[in-house]
C-alpha atoms as a PDB file:
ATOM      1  CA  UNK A   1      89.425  71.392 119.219  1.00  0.00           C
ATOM      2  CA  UNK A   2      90.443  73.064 115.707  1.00  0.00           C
ATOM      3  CA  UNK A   3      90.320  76.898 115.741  1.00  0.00           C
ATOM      4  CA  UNK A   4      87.422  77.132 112.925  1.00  0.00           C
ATOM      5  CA  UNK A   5      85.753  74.901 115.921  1.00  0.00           C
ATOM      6  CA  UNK A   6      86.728  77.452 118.357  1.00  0.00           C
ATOM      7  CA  UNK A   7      86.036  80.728 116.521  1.00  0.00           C
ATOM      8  CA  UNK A   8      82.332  80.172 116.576  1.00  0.00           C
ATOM      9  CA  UNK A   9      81.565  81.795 119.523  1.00  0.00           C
ATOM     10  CA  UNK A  10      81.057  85.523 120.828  1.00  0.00           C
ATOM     11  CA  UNK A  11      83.218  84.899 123.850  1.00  0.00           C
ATOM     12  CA  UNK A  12      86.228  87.693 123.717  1.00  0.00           C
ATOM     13  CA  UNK A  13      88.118  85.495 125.591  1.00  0.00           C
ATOM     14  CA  UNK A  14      88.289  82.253 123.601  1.00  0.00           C
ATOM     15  CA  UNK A  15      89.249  84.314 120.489  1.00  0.00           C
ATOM     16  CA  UNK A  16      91.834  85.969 122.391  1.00  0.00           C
ATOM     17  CA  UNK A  17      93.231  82.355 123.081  1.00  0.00           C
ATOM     18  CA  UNK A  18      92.932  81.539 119.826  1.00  0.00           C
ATOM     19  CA  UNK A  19      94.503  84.484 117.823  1.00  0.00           C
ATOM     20  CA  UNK A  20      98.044  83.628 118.566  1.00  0.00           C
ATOM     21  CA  UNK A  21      97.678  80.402 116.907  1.00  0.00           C
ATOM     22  CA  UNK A  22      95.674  82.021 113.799  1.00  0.00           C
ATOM     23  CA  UNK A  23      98.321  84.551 113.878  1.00  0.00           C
ATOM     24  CA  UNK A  24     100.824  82.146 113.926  1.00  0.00           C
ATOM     25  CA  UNK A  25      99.086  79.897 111.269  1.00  0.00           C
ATOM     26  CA  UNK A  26      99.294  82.916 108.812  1.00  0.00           C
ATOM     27  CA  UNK A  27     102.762  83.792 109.133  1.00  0.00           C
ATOM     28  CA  UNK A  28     103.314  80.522 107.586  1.00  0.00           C
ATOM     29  CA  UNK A  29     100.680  80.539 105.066  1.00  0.00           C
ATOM     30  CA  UNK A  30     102.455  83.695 103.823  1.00  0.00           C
ATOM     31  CA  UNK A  31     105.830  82.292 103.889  1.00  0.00           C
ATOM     32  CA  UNK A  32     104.955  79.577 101.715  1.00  0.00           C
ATOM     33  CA  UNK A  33     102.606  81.842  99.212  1.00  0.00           C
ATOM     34  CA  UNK A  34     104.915  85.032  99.086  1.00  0.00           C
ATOM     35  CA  UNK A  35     108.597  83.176  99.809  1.00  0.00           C
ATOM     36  CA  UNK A  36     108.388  85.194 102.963  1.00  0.00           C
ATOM     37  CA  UNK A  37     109.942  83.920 106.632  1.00  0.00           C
ATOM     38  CA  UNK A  38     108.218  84.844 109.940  1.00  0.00           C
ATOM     39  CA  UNK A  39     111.644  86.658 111.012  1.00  0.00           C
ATOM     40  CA  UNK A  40     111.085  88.588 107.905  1.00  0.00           C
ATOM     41  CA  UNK A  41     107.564  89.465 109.358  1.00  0.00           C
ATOM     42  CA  UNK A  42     108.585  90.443 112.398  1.00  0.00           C
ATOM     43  CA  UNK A  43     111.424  92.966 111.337  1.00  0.00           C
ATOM     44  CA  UNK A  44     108.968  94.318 108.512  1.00  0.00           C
ATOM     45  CA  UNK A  45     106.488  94.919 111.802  1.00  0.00           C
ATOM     46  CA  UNK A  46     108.754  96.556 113.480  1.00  0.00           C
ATOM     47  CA  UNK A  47     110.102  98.658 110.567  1.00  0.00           C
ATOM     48  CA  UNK A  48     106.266  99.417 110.256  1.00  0.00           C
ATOM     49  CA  UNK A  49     105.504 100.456 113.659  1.00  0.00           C
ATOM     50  CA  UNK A  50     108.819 102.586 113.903  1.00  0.00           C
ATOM     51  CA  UNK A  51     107.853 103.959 110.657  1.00  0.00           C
ATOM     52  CA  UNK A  52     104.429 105.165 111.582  1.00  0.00           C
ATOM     53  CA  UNK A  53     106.425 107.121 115.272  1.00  0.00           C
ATOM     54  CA  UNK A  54     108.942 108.039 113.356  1.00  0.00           C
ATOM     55  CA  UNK A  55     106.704 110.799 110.592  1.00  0.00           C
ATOM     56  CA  UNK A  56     108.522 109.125 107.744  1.00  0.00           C
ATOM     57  CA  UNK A  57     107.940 109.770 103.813  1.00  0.00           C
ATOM     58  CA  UNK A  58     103.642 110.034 103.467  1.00  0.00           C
ATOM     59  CA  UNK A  59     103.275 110.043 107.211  1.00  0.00           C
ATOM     60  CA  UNK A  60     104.657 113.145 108.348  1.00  0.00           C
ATOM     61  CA  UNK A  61     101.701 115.310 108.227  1.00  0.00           C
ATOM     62  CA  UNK A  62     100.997 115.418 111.414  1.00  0.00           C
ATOM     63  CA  UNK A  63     104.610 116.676 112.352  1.00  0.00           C
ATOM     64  CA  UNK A  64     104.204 120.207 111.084  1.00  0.00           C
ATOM     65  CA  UNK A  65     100.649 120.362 113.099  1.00  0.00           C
ATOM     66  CA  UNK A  66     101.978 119.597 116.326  1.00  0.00           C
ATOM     67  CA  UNK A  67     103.999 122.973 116.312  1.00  0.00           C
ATOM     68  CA  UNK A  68     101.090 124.793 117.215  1.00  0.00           C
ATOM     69  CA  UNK A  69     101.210 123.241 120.851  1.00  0.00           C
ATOM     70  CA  UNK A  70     103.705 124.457 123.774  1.00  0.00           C
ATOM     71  CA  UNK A  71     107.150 125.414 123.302  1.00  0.00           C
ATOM     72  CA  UNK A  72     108.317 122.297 125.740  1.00  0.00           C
ATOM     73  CA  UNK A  73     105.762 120.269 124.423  1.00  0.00           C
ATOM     74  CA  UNK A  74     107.169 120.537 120.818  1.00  0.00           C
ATOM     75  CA  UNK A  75     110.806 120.328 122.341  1.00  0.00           C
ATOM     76  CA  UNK A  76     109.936 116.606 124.198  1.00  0.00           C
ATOM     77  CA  UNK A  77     108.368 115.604 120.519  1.00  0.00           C
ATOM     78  CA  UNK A  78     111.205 116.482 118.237  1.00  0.00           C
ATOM     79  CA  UNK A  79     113.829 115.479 120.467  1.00  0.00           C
ATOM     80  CA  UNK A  80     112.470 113.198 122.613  1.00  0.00           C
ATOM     81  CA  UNK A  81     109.911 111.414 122.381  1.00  0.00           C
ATOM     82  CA  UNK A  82     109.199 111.279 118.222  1.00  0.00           C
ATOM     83  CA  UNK A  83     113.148 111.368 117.339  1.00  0.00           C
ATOM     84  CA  UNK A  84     114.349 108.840 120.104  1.00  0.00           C
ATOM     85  CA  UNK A  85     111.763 105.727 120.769  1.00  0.00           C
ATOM     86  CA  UNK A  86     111.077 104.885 116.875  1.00  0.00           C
ATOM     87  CA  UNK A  87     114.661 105.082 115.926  1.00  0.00           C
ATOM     88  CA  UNK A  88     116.156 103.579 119.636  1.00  0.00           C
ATOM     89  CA  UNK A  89     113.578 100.864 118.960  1.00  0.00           C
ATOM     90  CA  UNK A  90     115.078  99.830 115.942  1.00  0.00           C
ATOM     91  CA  UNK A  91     118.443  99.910 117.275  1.00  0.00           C
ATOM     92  CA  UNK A  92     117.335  97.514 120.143  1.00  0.00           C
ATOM     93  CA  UNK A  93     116.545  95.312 117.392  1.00  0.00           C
ATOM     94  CA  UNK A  94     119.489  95.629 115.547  1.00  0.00           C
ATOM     95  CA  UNK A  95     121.354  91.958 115.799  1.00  0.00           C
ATOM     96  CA  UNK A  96     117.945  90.568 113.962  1.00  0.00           C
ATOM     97  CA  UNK A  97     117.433  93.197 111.195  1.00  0.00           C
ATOM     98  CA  UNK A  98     120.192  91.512 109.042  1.00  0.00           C
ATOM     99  CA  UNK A  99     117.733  88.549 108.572  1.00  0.00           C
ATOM    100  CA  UNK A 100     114.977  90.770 106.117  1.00  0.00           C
ATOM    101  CA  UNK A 101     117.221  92.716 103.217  1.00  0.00           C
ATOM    102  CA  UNK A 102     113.755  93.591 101.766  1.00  0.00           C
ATOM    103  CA  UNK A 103     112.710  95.533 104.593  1.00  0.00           C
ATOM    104  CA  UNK A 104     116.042  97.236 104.893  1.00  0.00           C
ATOM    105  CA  UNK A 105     115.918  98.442 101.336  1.00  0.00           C
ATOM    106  CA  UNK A 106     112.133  99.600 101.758  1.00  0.00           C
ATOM    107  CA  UNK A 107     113.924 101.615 105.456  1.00  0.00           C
ATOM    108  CA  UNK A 108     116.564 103.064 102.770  1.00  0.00           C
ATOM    109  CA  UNK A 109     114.372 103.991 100.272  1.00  0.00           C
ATOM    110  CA  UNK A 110     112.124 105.840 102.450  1.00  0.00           C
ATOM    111  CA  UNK A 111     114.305 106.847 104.307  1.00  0.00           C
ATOM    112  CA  UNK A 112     116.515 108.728 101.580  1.00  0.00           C
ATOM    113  CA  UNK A 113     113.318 109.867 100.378  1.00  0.00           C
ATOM    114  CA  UNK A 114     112.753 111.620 103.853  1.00  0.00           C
ATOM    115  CA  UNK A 115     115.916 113.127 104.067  1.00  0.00           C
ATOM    116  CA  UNK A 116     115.339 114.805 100.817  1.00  0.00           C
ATOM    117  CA  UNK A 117     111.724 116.023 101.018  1.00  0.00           C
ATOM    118  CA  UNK A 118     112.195 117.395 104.532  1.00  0.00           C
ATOM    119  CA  UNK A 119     114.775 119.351 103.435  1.00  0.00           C
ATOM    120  CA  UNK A 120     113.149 120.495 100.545  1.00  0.00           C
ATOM    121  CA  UNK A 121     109.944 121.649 102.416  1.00  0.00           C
ATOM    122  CA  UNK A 122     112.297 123.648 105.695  1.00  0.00           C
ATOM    123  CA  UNK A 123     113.459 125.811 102.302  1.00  0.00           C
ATOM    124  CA  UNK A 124     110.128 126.931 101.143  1.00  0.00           C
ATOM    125  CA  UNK A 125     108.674 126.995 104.427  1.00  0.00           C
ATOM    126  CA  UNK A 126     108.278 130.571 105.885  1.00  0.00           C
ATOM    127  CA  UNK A 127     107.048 130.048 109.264  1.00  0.00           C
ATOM    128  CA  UNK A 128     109.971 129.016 111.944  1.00  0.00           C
ATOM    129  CA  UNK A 129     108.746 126.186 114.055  1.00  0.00           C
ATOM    130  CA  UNK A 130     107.623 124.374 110.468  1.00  0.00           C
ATOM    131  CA  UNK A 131     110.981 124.850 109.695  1.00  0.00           C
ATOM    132  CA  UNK A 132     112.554 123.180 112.773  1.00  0.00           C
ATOM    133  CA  UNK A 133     110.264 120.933 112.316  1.00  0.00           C
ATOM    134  CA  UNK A 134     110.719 120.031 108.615  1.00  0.00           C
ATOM    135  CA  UNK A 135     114.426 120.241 109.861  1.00  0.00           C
ATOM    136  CA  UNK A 136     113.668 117.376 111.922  1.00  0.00           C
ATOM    137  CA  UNK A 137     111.913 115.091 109.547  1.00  0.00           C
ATOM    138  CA  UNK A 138     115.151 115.337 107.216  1.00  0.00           C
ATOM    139  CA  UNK A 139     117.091 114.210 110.094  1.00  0.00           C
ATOM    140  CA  UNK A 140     114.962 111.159 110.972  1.00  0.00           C
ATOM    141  CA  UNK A 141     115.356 110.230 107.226  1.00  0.00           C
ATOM    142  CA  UNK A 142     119.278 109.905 107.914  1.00  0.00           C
ATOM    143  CA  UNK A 143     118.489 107.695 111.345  1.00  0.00           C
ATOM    144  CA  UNK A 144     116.645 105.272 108.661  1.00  0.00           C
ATOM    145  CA  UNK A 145     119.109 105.318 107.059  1.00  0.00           C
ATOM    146  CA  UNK A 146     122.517 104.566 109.197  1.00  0.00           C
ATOM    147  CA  UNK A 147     119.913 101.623 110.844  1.00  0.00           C
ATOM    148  CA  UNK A 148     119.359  99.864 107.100  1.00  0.00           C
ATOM    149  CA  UNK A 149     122.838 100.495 106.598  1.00  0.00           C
ATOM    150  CA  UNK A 150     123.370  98.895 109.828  1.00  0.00           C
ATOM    151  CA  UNK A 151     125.514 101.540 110.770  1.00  0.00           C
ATOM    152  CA  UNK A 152     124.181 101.424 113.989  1.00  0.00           C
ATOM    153  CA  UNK A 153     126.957 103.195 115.724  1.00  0.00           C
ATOM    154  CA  UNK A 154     126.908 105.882 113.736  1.00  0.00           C
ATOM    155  CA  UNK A 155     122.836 106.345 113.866  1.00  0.00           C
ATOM    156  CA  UNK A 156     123.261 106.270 117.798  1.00  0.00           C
ATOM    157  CA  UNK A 157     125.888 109.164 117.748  1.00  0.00           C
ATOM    158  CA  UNK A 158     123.790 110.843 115.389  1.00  0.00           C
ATOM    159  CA  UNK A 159     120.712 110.431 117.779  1.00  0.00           C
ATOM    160  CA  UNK A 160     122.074 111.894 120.425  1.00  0.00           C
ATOM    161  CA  UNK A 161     123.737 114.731 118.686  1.00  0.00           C
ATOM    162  CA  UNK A 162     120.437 115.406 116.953  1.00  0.00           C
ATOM    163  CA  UNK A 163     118.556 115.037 120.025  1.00  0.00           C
ATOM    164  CA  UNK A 164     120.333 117.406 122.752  1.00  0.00           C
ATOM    165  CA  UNK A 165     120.914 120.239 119.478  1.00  0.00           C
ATOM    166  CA  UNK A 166     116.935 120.454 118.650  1.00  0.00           C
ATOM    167  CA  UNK A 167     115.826 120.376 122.174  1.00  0.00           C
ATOM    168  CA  UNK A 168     117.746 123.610 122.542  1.00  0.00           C
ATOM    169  CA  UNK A 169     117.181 125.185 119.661  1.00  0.00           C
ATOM    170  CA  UNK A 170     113.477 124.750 120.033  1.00  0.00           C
ATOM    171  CA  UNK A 171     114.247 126.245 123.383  1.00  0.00           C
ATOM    172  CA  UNK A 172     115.549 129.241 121.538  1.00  0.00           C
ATOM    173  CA  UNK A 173     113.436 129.359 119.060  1.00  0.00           C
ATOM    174  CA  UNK A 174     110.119 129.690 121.894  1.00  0.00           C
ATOM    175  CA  UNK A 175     112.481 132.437 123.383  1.00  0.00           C
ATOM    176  CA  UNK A 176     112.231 134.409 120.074  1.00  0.00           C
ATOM    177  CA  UNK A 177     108.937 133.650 119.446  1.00  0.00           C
ATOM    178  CA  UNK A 178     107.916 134.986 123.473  1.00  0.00           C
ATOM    179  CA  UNK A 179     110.055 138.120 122.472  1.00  0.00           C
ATOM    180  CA  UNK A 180     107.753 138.976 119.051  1.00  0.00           C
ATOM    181  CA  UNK A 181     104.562 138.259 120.656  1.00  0.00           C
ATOM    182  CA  UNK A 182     103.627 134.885 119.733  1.00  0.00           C
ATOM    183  CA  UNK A 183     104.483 135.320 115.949  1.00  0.00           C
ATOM    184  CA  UNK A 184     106.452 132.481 114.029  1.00  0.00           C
ATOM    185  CA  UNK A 185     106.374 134.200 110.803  1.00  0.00           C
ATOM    186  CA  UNK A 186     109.760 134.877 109.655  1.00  0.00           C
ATOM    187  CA  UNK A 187     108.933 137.981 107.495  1.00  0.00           C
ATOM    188  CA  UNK A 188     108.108 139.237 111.143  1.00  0.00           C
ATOM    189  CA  UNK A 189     111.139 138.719 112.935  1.00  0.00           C
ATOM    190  CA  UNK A 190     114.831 140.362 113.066  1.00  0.00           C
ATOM    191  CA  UNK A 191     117.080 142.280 115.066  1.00  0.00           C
ATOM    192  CA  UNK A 192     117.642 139.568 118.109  1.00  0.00           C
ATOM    193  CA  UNK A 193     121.602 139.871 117.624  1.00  0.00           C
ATOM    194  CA  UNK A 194     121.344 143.453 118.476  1.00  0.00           C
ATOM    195  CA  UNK A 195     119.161 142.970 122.399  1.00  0.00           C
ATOM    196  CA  UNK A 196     120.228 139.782 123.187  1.00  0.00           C
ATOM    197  CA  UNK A 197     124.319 138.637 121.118  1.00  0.00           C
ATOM    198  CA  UNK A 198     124.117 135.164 123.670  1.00  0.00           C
ATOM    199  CA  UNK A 199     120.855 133.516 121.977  1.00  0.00           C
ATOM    200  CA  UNK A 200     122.719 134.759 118.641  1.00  0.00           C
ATOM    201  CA  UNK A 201     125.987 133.156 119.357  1.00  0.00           C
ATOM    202  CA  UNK A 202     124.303 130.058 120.785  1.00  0.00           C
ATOM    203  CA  UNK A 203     121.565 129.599 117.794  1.00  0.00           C
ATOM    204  CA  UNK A 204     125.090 129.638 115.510  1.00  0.00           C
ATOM    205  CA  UNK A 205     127.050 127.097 117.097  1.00  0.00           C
ATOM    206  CA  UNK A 206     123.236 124.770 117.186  1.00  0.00           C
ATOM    207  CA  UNK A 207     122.806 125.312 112.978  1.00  0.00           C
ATOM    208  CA  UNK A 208     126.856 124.881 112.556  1.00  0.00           C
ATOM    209  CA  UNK A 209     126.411 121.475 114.368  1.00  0.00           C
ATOM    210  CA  UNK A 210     123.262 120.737 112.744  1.00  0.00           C
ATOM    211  CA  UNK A 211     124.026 121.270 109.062  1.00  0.00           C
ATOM    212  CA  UNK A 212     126.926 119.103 109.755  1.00  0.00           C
ATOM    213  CA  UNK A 213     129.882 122.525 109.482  1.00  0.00           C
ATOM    214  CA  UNK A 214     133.324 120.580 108.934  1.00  0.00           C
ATOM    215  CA  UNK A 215     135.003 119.731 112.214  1.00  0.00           C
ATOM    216  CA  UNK A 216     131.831 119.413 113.833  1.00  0.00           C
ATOM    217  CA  UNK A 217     129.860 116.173 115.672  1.00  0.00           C
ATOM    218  CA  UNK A 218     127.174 116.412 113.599  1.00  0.00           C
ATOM    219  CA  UNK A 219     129.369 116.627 110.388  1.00  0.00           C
ATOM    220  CA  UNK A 220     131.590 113.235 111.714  1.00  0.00           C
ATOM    221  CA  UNK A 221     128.185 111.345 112.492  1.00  0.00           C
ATOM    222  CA  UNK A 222     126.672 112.304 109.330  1.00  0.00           C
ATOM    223  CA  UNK A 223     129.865 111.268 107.259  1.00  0.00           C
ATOM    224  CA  UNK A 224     129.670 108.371 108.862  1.00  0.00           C
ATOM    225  CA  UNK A 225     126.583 107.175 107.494  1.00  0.00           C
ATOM    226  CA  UNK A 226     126.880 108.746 103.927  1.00  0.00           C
ATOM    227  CA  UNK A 227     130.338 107.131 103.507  1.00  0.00           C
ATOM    228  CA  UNK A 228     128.254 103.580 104.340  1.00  0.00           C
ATOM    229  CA  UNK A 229     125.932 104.313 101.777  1.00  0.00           C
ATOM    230  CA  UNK A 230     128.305 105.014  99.574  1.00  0.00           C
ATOM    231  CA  UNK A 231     129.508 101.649  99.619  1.00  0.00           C
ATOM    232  CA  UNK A 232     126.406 100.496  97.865  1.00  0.00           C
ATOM    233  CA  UNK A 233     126.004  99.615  94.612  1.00  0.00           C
ATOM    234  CA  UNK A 234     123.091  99.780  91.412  1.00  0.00           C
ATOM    235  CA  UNK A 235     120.322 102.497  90.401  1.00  0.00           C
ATOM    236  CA  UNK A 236     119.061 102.475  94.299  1.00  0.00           C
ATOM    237  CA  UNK A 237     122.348 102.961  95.884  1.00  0.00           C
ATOM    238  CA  UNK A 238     122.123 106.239  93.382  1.00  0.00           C
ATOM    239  CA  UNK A 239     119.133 107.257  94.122  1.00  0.00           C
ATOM    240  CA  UNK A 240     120.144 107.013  97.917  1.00  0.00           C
ATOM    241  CA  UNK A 241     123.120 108.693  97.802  1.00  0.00           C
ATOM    242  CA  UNK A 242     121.847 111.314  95.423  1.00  0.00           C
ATOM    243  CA  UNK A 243     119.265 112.263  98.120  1.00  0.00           C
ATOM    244  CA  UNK A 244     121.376 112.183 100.735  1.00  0.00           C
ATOM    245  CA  UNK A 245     123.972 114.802  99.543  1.00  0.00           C
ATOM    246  CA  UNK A 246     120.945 117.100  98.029  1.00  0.00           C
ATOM    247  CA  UNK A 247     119.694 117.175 101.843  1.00  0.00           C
ATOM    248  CA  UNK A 248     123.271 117.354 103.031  1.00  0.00           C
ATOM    249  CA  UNK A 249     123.765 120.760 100.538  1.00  0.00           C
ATOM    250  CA  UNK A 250     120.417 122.151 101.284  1.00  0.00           C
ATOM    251  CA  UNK A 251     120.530 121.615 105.555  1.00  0.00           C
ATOM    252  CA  UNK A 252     122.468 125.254 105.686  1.00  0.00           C
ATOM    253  CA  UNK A 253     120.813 126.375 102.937  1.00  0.00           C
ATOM    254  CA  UNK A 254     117.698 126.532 104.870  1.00  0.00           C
ATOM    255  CA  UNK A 255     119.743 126.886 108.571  1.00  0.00           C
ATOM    256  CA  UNK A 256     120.862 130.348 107.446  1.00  0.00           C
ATOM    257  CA  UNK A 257     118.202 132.151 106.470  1.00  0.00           C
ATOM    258  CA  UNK A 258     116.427 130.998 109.545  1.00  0.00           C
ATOM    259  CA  UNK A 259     119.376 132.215 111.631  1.00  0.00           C
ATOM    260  CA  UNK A 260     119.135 135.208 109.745  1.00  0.00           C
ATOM    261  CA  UNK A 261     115.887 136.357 109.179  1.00  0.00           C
ATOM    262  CA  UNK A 262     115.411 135.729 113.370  1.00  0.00           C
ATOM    263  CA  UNK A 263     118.432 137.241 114.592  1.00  0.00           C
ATOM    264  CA  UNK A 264     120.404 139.501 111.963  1.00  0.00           C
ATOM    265  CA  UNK A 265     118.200 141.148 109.707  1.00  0.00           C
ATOM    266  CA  UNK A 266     115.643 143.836 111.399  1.00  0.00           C
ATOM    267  CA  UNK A 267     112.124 143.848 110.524  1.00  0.00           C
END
């Protein structure tokens, strides 16, 4: 029986036998029409899907939002949970993702575009968790990029650097947020050095790590994947690397007045 045959019925389970096949049946029909494999289908699904966890470029609305919820809560998200499972899925798939170069140069465009407009937003941004969590879209935008650099090794030191360093700095930062009654408004805060120096001296060596200070993890695993995109080569690679070291310049410039304002300065 053909599947136009098939499909003309109401039964849920007949067309749930049949939509392999019609999936299957389409993936050729748009190799042959668009020059398109079904490998390259596959890895551009899976780009999509880790795209969409992942709050990348257009998509990272809701990020921001979910800052009004629980001080764990936000830590599992950003360092867990939203950081961790789009990126480690991609690395799972990492010996097939060679076999699609046009969805690894749509990962390291958006990607690179990430990187930049997260960091651009965590310097306007006057409100603390937005910040960390701006902070955190920037970094995701350097994941994409090690994994369409298939710098893999790099993205997974990165990863874990990125996610043990924001879990406890959003630890810190619900601290300091307990201490001023519930406000996250930087104008608000100041003076933490002076009651408690350890949540000072701990929030500096986080941001040092963070905005990738020389000598530092996060500055090593962070070379590592700018010096693969350097390799590149044409107006992208440019465009790529331009982002990049604009984020990489403006990471401490929005780390220290956060440090600041919180712990330094008093209100």
């Amino acid at each position: 029986m053909c599947i136009r045959d098939r499909c003309n019925t109401d039964s849920l389970p007949v067309l749930f036998s049949v939509l392999p096949q019609v999936q299957f049946e389409l993936s050729y029909l748009c190799g042959y029409i668009f020059d398109v494999t079904i490998a390259g289908i596959i890895i551009f699904s899976i780009f999509a899907a880790a795209l969409c966890k992942c709050a990348q470029f257009l998509l990272f609305v809701c990020l921001p939002d979910a800052m009004e919820a629980p001080t764990p809560a936000s830590a599992l998200i950003h360092s867990s949970t939203l950081v961790v499972m789009g990126i480690f899925m991609i690395l799972r798939f990492s010996p097939v993702l060679h076999l699609s170069i046009a969805t690894l140069t749509t990962m390291l465009c958006l990607g690179s575009a990430t990187v930049l407009y997260g960091a651009v937003y965590a310097v306007w941004t006057q409100d603390l968790k937005k910040a960390v969590a701006y902070s955190t879209i920037s970094q995701i935008g350097y994941l994409f990029c090690g994994c369409a650099m298939l710098a893999f090794r790099a993205t997974l030191i990165y990863l874990i650097v990125h996610a043990v360093c924001k879990a406890l700095l959003f630890v810190f930062v619900g601290y300091i947020v307990h201490i001023f009654g519930g406000t996250t408004s930087l104008r608000k805060m100041g003076g933490i050095f002076y009651v408690i120096p350890d949540i000072a001296i701990y929030m500096f060596i986080l941001c040092l790590i963070l905005g990738g200070a020389p000598y530092t993890l996060g500055f090593f695993a962070k070379e590592l994947i700018v010096y693969s995109i350097i390799s590149l080569s044409g107006p992208v690679a440019a465009f790529v690397l331009s982002c990049c070291i604009i984020a990489f310049a403006l990471t401490p410039y929005y780390l220290y007045p956060m440090y600041s304002a919180c712990l330094l300065y008093t209100s």
